[in-house]
PDB file of N, CA and C in Angstrom:
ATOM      1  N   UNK A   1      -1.710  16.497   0.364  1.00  0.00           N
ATOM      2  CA  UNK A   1      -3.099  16.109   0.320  1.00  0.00           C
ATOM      3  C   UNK A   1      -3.968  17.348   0.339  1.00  0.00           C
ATOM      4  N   UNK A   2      -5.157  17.548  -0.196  1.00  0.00           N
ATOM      5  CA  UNK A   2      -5.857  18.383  -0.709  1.00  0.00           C
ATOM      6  C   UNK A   2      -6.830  18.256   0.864  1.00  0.00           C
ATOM      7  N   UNK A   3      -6.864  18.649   1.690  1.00  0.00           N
ATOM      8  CA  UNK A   3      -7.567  18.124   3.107  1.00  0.00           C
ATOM      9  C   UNK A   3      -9.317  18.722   2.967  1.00  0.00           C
ATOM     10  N   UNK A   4      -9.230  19.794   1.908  1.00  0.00           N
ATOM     11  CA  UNK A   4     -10.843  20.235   1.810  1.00  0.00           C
ATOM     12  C   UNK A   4     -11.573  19.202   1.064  1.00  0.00           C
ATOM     13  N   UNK A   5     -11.301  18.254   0.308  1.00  0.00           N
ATOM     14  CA  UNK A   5     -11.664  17.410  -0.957  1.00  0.00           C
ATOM     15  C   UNK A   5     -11.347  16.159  -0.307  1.00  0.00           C
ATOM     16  N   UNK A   6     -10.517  15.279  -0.021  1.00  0.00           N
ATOM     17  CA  UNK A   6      -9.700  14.211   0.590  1.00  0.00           C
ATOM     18  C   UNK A   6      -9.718  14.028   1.894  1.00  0.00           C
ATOM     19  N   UNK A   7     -10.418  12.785   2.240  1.00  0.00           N
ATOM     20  CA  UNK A   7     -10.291  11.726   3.671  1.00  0.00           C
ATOM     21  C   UNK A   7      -8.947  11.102   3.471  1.00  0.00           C
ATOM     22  N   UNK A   8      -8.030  11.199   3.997  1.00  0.00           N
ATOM     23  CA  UNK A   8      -6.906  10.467   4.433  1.00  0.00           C
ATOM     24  C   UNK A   8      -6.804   9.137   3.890  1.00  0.00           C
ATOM     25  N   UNK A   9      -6.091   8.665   3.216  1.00  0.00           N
ATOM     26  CA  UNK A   9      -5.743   7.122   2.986  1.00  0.00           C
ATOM     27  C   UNK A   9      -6.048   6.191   4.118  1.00  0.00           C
ATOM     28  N   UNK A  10      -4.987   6.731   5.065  1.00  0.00           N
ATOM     29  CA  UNK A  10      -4.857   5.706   6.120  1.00  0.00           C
ATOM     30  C   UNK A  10      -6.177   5.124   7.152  1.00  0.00           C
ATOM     31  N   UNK A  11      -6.001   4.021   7.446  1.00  0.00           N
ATOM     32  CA  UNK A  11      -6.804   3.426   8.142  1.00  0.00           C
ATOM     33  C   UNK A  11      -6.596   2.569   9.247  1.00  0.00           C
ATOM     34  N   UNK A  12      -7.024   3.053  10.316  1.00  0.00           N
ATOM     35  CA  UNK A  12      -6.641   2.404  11.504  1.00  0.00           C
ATOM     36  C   UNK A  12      -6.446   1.264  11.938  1.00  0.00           C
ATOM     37  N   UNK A  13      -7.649   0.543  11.005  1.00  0.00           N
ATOM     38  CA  UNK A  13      -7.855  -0.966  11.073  1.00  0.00           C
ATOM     39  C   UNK A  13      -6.241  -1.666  10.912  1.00  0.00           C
ATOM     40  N   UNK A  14      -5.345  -0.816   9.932  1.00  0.00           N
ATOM     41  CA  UNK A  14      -4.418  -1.828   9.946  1.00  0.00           C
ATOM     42  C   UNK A  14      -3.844  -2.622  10.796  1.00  0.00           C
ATOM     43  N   UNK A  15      -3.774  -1.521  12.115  1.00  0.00           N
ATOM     44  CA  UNK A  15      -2.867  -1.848  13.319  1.00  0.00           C
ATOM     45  C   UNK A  15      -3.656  -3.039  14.123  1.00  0.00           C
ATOM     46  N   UNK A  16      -4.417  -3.303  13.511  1.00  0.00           N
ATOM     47  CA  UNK A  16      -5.203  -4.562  14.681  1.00  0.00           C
ATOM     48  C   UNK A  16      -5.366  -5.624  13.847  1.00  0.00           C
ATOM     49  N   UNK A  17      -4.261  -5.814  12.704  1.00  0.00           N
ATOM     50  CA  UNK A  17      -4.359  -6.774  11.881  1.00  0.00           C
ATOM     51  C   UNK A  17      -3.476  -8.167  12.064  1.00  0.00           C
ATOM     52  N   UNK A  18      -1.941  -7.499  13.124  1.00  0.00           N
ATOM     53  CA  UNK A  18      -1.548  -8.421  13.833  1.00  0.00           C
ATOM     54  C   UNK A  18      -0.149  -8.685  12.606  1.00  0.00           C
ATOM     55  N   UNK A  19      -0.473  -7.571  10.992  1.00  0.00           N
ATOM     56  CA  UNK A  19       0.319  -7.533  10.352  1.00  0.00           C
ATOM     57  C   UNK A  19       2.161  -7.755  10.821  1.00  0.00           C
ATOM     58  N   UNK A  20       3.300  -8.112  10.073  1.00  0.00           N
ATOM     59  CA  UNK A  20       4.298  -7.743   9.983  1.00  0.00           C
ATOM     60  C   UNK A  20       4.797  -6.227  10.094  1.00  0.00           C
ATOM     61  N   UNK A  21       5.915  -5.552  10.883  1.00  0.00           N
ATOM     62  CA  UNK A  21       6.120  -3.787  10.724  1.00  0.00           C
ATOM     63  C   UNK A  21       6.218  -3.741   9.209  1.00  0.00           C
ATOM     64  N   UNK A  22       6.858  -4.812   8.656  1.00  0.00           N
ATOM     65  CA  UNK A  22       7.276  -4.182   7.437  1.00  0.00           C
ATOM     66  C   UNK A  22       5.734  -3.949   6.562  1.00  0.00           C
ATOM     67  N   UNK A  23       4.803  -5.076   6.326  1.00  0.00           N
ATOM     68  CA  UNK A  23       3.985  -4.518   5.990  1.00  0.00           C
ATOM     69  C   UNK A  23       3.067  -3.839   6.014  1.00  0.00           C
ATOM     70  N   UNK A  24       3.030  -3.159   7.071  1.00  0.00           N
ATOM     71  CA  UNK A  24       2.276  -1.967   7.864  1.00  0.00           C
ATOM     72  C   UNK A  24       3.335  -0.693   7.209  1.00  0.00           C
ATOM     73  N   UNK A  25       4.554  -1.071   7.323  1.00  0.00           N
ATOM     74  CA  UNK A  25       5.110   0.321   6.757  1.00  0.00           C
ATOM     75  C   UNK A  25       4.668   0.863   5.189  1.00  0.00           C
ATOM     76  N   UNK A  26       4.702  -0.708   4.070  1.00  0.00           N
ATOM     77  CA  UNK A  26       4.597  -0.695   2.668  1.00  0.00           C
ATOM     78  C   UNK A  26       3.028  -0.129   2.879  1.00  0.00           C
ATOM     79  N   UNK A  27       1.963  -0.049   3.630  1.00  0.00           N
ATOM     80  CA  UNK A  27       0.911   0.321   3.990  1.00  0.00           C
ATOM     81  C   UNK A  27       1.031   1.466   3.553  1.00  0.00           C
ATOM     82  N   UNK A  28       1.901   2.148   4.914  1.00  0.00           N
ATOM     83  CA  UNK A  28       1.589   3.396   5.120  1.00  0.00           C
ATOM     84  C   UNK A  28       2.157   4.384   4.130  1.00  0.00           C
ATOM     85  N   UNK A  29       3.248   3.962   3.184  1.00  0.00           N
ATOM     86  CA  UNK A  29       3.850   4.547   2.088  1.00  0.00           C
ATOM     87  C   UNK A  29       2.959   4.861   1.115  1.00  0.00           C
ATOM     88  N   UNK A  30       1.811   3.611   0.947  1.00  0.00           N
ATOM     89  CA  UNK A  30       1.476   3.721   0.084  1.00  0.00           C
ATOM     90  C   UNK A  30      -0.108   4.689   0.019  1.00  0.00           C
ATOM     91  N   UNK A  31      -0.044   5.046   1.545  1.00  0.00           N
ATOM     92  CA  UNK A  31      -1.098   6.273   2.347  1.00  0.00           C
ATOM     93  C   UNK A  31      -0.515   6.807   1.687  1.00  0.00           C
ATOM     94  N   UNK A  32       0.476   7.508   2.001  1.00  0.00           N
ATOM     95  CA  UNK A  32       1.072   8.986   1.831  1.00  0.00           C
ATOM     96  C   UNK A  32       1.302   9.228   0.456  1.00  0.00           C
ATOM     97  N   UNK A  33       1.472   7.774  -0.619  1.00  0.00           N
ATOM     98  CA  UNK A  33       1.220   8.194  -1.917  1.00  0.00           C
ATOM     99  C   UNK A  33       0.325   8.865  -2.538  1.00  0.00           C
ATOM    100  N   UNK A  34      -0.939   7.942  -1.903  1.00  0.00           N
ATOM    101  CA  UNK A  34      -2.364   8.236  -2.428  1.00  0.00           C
ATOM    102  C   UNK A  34      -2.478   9.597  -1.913  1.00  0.00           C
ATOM    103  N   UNK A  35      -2.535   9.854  -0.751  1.00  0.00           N
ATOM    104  CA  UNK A  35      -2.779  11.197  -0.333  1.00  0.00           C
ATOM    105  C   UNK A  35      -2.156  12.748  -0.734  1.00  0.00           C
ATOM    106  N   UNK A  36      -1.249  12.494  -1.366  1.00  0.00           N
ATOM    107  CA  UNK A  36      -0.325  13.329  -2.337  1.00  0.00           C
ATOM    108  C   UNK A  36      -0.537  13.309  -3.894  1.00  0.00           C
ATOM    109  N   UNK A  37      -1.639  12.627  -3.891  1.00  0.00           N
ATOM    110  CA  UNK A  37      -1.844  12.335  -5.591  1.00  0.00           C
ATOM    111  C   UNK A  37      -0.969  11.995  -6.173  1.00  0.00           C
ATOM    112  N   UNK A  38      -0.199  10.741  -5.891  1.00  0.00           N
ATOM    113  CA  UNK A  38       1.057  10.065  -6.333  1.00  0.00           C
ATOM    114  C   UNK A  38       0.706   8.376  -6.627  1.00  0.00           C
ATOM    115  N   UNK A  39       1.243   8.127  -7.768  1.00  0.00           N
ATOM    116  CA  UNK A  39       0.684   7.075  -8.156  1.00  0.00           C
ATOM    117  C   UNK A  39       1.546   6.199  -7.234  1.00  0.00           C
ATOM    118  N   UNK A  40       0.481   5.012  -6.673  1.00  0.00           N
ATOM    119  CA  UNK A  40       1.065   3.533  -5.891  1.00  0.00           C
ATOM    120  C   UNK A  40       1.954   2.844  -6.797  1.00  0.00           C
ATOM    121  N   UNK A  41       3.333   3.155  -7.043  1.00  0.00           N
ATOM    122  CA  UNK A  41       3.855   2.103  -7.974  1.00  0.00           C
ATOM    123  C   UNK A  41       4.694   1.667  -7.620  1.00  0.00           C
ATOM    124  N   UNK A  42       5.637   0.533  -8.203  1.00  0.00           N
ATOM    125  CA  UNK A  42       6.805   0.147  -7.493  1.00  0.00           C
ATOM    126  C   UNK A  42       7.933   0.925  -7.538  1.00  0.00           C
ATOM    127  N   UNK A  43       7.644   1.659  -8.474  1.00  0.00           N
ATOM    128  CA  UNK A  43       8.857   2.712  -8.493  1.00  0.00           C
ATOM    129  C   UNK A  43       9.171   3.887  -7.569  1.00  0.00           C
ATOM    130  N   UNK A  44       7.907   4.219  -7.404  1.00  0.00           N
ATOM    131  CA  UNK A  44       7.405   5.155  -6.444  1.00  0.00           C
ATOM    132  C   UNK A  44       8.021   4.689  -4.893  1.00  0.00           C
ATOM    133  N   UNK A  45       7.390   3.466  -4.657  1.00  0.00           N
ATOM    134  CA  UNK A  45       7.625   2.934  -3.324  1.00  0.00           C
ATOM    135  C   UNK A  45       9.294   2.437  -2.917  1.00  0.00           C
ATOM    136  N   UNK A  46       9.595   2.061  -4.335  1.00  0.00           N
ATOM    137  CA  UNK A  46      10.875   1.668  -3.898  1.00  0.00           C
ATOM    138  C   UNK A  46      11.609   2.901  -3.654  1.00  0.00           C
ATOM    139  N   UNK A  47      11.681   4.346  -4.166  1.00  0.00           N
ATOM    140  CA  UNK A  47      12.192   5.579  -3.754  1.00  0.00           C
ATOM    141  C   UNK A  47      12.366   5.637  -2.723  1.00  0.00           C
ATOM    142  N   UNK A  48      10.744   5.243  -1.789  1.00  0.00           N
ATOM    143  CA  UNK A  48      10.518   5.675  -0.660  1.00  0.00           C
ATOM    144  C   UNK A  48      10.815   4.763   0.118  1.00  0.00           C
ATOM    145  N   UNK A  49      11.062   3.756   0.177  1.00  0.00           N
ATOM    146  CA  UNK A  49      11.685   2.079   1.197  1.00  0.00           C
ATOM    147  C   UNK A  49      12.969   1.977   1.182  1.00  0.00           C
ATOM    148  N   UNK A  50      13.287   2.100   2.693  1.00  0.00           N
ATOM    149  CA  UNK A  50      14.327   1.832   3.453  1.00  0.00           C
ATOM    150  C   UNK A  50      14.963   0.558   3.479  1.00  0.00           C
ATOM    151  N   UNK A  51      14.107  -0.485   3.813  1.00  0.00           N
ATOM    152  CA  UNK A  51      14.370  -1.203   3.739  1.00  0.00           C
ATOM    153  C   UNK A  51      15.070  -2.272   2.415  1.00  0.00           C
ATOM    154  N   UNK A  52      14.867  -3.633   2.933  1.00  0.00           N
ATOM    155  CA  UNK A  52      15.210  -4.318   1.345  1.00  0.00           C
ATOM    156  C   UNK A  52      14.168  -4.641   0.444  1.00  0.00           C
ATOM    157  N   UNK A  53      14.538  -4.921  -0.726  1.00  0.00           N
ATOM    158  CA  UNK A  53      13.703  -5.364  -2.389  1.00  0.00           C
ATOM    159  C   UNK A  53      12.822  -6.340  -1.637  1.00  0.00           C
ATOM    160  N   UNK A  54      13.240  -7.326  -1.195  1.00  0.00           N
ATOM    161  CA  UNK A  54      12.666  -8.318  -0.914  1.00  0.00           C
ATOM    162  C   UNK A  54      11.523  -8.289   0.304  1.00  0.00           C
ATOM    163  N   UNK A  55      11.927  -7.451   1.689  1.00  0.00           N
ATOM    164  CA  UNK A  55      10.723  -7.324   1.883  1.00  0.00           C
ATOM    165  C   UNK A  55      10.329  -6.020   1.706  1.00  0.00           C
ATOM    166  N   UNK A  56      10.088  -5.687   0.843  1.00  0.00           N
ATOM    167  CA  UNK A  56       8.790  -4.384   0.100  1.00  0.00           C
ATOM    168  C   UNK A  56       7.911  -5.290  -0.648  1.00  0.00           C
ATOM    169  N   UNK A  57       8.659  -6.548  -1.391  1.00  0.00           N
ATOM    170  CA  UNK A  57       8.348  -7.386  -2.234  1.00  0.00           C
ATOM    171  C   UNK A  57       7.247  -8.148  -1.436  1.00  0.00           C
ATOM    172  N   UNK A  58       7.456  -8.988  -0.019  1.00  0.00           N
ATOM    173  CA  UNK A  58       6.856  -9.295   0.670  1.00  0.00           C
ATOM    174  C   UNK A  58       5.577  -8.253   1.264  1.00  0.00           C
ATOM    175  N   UNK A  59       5.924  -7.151   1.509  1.00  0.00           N
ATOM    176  CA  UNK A  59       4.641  -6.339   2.132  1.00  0.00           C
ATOM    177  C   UNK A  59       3.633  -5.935   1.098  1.00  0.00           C
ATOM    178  N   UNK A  60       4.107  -6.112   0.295  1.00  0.00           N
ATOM    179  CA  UNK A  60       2.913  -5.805  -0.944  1.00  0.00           C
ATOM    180  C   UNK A  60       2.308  -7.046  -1.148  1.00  0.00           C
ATOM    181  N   UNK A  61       2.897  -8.379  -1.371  1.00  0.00           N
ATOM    182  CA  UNK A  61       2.324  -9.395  -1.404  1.00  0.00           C
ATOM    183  C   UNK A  61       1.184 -10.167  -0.109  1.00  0.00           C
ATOM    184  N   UNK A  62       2.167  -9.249   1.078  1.00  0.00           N
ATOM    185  CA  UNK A  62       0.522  -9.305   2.357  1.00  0.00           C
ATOM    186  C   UNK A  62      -0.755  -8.497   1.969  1.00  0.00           C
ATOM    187  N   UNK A  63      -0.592  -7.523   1.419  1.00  0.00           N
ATOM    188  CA  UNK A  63      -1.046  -6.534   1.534  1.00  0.00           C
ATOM    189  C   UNK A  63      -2.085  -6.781   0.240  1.00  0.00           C
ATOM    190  N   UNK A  64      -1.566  -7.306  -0.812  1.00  0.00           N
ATOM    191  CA  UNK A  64      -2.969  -8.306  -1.526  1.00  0.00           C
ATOM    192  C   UNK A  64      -2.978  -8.747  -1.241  1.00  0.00           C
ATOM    193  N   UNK A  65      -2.592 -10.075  -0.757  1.00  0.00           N
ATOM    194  CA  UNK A  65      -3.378 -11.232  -0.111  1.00  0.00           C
ATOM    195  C   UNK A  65      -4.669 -10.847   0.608  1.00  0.00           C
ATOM    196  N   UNK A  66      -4.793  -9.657   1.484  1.00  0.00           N
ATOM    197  CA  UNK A  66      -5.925  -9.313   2.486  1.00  0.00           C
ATOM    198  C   UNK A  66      -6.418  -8.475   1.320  1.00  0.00           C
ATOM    199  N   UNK A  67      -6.454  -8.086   0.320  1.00  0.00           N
ATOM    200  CA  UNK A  67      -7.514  -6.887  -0.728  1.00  0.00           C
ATOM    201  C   UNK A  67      -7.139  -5.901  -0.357  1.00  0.00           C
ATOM    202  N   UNK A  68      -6.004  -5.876   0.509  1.00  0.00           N
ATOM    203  CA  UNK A  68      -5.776  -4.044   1.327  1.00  0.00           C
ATOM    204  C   UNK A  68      -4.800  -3.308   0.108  1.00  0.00           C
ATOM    205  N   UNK A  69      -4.191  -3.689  -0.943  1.00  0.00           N
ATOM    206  CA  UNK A  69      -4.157  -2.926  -1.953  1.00  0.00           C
ATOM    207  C   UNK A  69      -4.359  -4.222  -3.419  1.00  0.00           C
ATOM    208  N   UNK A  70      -4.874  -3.561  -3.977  1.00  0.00           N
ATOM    209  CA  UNK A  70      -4.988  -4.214  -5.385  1.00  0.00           C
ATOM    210  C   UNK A  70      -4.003  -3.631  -6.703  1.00  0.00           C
ATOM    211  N   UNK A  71      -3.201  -4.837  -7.258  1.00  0.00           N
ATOM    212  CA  UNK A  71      -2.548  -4.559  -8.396  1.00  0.00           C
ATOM    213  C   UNK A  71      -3.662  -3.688  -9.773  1.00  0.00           C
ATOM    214  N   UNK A  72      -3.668  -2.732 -10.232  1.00  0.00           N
ATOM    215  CA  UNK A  72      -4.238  -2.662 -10.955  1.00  0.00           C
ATOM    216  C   UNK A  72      -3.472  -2.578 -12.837  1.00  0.00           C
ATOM    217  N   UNK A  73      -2.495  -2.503 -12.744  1.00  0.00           N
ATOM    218  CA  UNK A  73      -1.752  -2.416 -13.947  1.00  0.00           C
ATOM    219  C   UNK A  73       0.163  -3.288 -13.871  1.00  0.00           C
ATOM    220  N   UNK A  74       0.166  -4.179 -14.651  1.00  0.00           N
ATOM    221  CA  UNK A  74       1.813  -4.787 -14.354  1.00  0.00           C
ATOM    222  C   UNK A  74       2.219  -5.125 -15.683  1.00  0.00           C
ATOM    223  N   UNK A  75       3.600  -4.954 -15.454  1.00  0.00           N
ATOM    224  CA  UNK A  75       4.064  -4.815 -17.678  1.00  0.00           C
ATOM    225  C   UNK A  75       4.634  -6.249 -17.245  1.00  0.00           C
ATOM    226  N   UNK A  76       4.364  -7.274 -16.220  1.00  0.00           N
ATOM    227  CA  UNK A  76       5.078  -8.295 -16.145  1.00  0.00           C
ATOM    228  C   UNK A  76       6.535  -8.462 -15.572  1.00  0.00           C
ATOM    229  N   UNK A  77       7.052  -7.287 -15.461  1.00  0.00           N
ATOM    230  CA  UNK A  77       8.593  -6.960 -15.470  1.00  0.00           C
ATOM    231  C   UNK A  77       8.954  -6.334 -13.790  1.00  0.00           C
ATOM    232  N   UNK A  78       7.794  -6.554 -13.055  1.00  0.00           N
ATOM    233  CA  UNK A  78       7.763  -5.952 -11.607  1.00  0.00           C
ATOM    234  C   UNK A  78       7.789  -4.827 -11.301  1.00  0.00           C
ATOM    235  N   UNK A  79       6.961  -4.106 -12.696  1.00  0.00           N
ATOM    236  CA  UNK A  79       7.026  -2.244 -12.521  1.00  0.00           C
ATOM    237  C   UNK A  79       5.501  -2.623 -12.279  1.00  0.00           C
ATOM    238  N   UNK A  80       4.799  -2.419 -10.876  1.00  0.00           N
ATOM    239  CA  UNK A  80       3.220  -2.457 -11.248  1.00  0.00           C
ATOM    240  C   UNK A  80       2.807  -1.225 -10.597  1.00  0.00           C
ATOM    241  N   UNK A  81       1.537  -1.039 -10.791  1.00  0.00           N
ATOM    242  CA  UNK A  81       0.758  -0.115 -10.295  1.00  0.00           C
ATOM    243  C   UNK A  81      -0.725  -0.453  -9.563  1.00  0.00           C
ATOM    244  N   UNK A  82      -0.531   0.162  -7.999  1.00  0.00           N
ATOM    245  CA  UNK A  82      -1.674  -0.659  -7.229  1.00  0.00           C
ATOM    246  C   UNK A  82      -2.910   0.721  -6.658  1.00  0.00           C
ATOM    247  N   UNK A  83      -3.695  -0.027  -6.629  1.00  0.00           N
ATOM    248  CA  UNK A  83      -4.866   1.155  -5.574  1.00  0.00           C
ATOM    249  C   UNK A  83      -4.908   0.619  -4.552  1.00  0.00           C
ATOM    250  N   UNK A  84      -5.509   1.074  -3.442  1.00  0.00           N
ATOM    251  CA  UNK A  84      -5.660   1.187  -1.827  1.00  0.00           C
ATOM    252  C   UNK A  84      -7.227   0.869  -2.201  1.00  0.00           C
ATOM    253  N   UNK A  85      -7.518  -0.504  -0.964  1.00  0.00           N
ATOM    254  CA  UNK A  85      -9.058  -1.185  -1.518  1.00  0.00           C
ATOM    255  C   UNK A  85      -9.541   0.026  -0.062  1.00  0.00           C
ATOM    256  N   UNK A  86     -10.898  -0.081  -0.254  1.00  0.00           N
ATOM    257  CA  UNK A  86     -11.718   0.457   0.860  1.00  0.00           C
ATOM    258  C   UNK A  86     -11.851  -0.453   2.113  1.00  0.00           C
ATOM    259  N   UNK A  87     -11.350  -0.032   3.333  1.00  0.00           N
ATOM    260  CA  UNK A  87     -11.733  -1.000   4.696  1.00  0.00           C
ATOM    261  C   UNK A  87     -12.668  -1.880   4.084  1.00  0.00           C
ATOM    262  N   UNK A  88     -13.766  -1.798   3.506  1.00  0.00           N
ATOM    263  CA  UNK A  88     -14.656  -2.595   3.719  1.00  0.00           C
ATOM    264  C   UNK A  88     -14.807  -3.997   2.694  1.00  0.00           C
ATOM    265  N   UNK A  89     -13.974  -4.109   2.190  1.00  0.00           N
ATOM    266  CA  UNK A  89     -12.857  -4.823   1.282  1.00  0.00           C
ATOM    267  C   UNK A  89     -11.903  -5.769   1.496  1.00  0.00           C
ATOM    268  N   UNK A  90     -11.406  -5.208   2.917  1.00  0.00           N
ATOM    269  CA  UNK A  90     -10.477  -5.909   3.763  1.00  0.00           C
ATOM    270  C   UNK A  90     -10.504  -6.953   3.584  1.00  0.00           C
ATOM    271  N   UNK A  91      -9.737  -8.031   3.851  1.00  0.00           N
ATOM    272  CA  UNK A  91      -9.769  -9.668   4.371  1.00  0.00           C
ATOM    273  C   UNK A  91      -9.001  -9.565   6.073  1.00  0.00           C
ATOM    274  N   UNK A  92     -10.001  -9.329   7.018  1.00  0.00           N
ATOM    275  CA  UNK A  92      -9.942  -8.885   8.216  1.00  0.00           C
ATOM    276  C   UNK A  92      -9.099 -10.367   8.978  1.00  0.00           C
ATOM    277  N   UNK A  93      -9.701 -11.830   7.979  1.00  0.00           N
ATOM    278  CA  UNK A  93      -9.093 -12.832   9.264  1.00  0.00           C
ATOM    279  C   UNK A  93      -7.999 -13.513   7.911  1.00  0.00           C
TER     280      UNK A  93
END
């Protein structure tokens, strides 16, 4: 991350969301993407997930549901590409 230019991805709010770990983790992966100038993709994330297909599959699907990341590009085929919405964006309840 470029720290003279760049506020941090991450956002605190997550932790008081009452979220799943797993999707707090697909969260925070997808911090450390953005913050590295690395595109949010599934390809990307799946590199970086420990865990299983299925729930990465699931934490991304919390994770729109609340606007806390948005799909912005999908070839249909489950290669997509997402942005990180702004806190203020959230779906808090």
């Amino acid at each position: 991350m470029d720290s003279q230019n760049q506020t941090p991805a991450m956002n605190q709010e997550i932790f008081t969301l009452d979220l799943p770990v797993e999707t707090v983790s697909v969260y925070l992966i997808c911090c450390n993407l953005s913050d590295n100038n690395t595109v949010i993709s599934t390809k990307n994330l799946s590199s970086m997930w420990n865990g299983t297909e299925t729930l990465l599959i699931e934490g991304l699907k919390d994770l729109e549901e609340r606007n806390i990341l948005r799909k912005i590009i999908s070839d249909g085929e489950e290669k997509n590409i997402y942005q990180l919405s702004d806190v203020k964006d959230w779906k808090l309840s």
